[in-house]
C-alpha atoms as a PDB file:
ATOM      1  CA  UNK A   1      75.678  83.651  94.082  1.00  0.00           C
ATOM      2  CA  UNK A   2      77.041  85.668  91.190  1.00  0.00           C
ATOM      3  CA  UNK A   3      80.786  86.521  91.562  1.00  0.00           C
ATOM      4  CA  UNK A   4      81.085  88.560  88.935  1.00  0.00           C
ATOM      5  CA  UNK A   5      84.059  91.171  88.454  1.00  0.00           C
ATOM      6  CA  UNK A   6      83.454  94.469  86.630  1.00  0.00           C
ATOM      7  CA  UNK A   7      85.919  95.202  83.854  1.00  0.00           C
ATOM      8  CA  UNK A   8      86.291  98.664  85.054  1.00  0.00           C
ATOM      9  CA  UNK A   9      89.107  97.225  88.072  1.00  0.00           C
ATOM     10  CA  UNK A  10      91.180  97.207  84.884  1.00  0.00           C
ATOM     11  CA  UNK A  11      89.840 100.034  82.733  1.00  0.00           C
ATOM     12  CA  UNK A  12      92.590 102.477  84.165  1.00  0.00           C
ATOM     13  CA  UNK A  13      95.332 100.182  84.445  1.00  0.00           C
ATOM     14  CA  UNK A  14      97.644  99.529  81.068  1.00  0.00           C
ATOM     15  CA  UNK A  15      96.838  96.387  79.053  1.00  0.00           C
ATOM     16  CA  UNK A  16      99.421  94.064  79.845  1.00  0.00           C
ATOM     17  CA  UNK A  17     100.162  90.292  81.017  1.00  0.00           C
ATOM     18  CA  UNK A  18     102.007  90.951  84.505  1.00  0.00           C
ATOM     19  CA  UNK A  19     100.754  92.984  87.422  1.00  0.00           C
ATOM     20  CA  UNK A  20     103.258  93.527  90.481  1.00  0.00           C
ATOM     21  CA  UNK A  21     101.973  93.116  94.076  1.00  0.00           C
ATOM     22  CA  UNK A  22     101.884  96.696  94.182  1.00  0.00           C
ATOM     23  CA  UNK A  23      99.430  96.737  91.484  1.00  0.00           C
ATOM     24  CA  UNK A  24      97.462  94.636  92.721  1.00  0.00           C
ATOM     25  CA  UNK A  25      97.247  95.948  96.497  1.00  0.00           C
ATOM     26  CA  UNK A  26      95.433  98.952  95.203  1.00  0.00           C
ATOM     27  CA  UNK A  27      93.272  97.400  93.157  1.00  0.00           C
ATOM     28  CA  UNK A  28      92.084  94.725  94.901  1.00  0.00           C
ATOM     29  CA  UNK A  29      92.555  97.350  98.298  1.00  0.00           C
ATOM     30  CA  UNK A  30      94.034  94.581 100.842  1.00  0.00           C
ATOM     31  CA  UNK A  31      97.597  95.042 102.352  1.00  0.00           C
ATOM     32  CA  UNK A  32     100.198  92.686 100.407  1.00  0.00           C
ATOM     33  CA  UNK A  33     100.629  89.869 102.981  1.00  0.00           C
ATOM     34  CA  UNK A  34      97.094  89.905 102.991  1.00  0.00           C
ATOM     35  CA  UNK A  35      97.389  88.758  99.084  1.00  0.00           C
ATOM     36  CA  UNK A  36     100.310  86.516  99.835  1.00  0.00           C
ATOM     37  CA  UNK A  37      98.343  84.935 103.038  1.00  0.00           C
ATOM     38  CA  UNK A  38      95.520  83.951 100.351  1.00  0.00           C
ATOM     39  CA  UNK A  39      97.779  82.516  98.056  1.00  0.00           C
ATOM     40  CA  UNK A  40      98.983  79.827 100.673  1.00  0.00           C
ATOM     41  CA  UNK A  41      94.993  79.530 101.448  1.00  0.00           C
ATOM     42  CA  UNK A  42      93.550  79.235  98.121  1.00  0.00           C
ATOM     43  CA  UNK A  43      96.284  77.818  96.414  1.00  0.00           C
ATOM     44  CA  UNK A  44      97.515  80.474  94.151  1.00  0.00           C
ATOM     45  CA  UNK A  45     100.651  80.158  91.520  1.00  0.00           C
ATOM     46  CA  UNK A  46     102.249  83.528  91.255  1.00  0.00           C
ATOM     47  CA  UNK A  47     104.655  83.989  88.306  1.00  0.00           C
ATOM     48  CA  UNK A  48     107.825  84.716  90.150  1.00  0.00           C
ATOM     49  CA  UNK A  49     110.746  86.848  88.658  1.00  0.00           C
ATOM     50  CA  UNK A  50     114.393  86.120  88.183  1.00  0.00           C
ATOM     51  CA  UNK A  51     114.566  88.256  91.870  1.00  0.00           C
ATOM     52  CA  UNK A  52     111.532  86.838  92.986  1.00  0.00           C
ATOM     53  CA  UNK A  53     108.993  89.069  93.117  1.00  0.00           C
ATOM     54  CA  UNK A  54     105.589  88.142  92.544  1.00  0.00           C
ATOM     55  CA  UNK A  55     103.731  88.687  89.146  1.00  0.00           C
ATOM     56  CA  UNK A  56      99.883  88.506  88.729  1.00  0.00           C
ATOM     57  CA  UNK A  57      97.846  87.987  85.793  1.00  0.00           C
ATOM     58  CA  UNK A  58      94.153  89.274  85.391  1.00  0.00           C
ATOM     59  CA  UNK A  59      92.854  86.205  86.365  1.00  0.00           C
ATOM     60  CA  UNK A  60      95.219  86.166  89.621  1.00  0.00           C
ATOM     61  CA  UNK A  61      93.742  89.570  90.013  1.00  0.00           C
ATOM     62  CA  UNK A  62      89.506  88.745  89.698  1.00  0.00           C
ATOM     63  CA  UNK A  63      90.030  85.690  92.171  1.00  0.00           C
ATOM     64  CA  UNK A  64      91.437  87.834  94.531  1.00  0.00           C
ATOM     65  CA  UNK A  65      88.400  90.643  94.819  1.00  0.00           C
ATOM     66  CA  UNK A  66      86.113  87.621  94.352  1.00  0.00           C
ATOM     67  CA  UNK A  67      87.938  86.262  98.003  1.00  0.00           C
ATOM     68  CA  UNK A  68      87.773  89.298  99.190  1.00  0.00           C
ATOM     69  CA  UNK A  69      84.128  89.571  98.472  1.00  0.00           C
ATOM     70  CA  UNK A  70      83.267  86.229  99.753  1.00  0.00           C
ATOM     71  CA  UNK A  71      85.419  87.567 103.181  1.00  0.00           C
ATOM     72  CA  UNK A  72      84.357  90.758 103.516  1.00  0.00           C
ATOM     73  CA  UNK A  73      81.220  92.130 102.316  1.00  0.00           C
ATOM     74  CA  UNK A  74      79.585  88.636 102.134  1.00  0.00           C
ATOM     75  CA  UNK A  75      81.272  87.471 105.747  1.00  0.00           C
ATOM     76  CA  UNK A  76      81.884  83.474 104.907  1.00  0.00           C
ATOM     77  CA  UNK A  77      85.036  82.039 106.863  1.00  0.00           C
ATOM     78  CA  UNK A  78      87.648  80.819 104.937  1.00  0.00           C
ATOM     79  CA  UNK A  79      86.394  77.438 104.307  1.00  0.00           C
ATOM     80  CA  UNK A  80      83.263  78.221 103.308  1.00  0.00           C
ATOM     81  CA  UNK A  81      84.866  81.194 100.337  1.00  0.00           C
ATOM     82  CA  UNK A  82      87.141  77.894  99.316  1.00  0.00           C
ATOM     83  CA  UNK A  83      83.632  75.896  99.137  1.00  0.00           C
ATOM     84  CA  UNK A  84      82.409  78.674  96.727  1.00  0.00           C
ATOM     85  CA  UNK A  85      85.090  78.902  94.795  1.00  0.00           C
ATOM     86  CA  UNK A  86      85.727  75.445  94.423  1.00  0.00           C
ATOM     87  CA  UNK A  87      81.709  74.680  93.357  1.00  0.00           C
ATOM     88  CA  UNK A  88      82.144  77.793  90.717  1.00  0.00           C
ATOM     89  CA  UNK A  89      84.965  76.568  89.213  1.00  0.00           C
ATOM     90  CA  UNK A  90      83.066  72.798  88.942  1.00  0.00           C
ATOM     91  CA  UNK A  91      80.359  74.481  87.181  1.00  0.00           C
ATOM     92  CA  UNK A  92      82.703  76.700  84.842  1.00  0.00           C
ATOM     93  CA  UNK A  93      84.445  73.475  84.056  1.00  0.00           C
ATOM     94  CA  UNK A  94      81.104  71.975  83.464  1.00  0.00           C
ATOM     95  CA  UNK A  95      79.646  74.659  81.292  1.00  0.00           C
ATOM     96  CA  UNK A  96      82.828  74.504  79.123  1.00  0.00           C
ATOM     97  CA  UNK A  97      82.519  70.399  78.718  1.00  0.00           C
ATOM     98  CA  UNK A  98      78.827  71.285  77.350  1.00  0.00           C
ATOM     99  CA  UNK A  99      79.904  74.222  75.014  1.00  0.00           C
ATOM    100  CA  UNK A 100      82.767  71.873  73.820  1.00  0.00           C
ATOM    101  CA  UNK A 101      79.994  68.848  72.749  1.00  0.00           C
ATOM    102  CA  UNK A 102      77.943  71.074  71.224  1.00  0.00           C
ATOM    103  CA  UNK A 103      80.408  71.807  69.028  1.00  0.00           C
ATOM    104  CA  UNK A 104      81.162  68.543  68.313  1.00  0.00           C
ATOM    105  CA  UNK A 105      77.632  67.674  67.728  1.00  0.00           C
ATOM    106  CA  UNK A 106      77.942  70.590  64.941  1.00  0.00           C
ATOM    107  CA  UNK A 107      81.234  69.585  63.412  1.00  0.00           C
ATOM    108  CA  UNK A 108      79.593  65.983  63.311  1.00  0.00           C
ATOM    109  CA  UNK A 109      76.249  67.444  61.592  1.00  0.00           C
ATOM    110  CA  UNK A 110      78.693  69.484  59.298  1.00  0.00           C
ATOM    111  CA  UNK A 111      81.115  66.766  58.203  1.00  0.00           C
ATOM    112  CA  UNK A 112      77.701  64.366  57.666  1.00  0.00           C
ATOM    113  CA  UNK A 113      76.310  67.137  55.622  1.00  0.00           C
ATOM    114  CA  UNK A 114      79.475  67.736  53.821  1.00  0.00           C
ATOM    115  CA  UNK A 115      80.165  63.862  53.012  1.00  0.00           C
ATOM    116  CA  UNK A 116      76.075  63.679  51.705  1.00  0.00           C
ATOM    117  CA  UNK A 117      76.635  66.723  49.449  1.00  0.00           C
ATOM    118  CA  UNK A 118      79.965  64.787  47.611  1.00  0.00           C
ATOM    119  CA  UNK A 119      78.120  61.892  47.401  1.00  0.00           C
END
């Protein structure tokens, strides 16, 4: 199942690092103790402020409208949107660990290369 988000949550919203709940309520369009429920659920990390209040990042932001497509629109339980999650971050982890040794395989070809040409 593809979870992706559309950049265009964030194509009115200023460039910047922090989002407050309010923020995020709209754009996600859940009630804010609906956000904070999911964050005990799913194991969130908010930034919190000297005064406490909750910061979000973009990242914060696409898990949450990926939950609450999961919830709503795609009607798994709770357990079975962590199960999703939790199998799509596996295979992002994966797909990194392969980008990562391909690399390596190039730098290994390169410095190979580069030790054959001063030779």
């Amino acid at each position: 199942m593809k979870l992706t988000i559309d950049n265009e949550i964030f194509s009115d919203k200023p460039d910047k690092y922090f989002y407050k709940i309010a923020e995020v309520v709209s754009m996600v369009g859940v009630e804010a103790h609906v956000l904070r429920y999911w964050e005990k659920e799913f194991l969130f990390k908010p930034f919190k402020s000297g005064n406490k209040h909750r910061k979000y990042q973009k990242k914060d932001i696409i898990k949450f409208i990926q939950i609450k497509k999961l919830l709503y629109e795609k009607k798994y339980t709770l357990e079975g949107a962590k199960k999703i999650l939790k199998r799509r971050k596996k295979l992002d982890i994966k797909y990194i660990i392969s980008e990562l040794n391909k690399i390596k395989g190039i730098m290994k070809t390169s410095e190979c290369s580069a030790d054959w040409q001063r030779t």
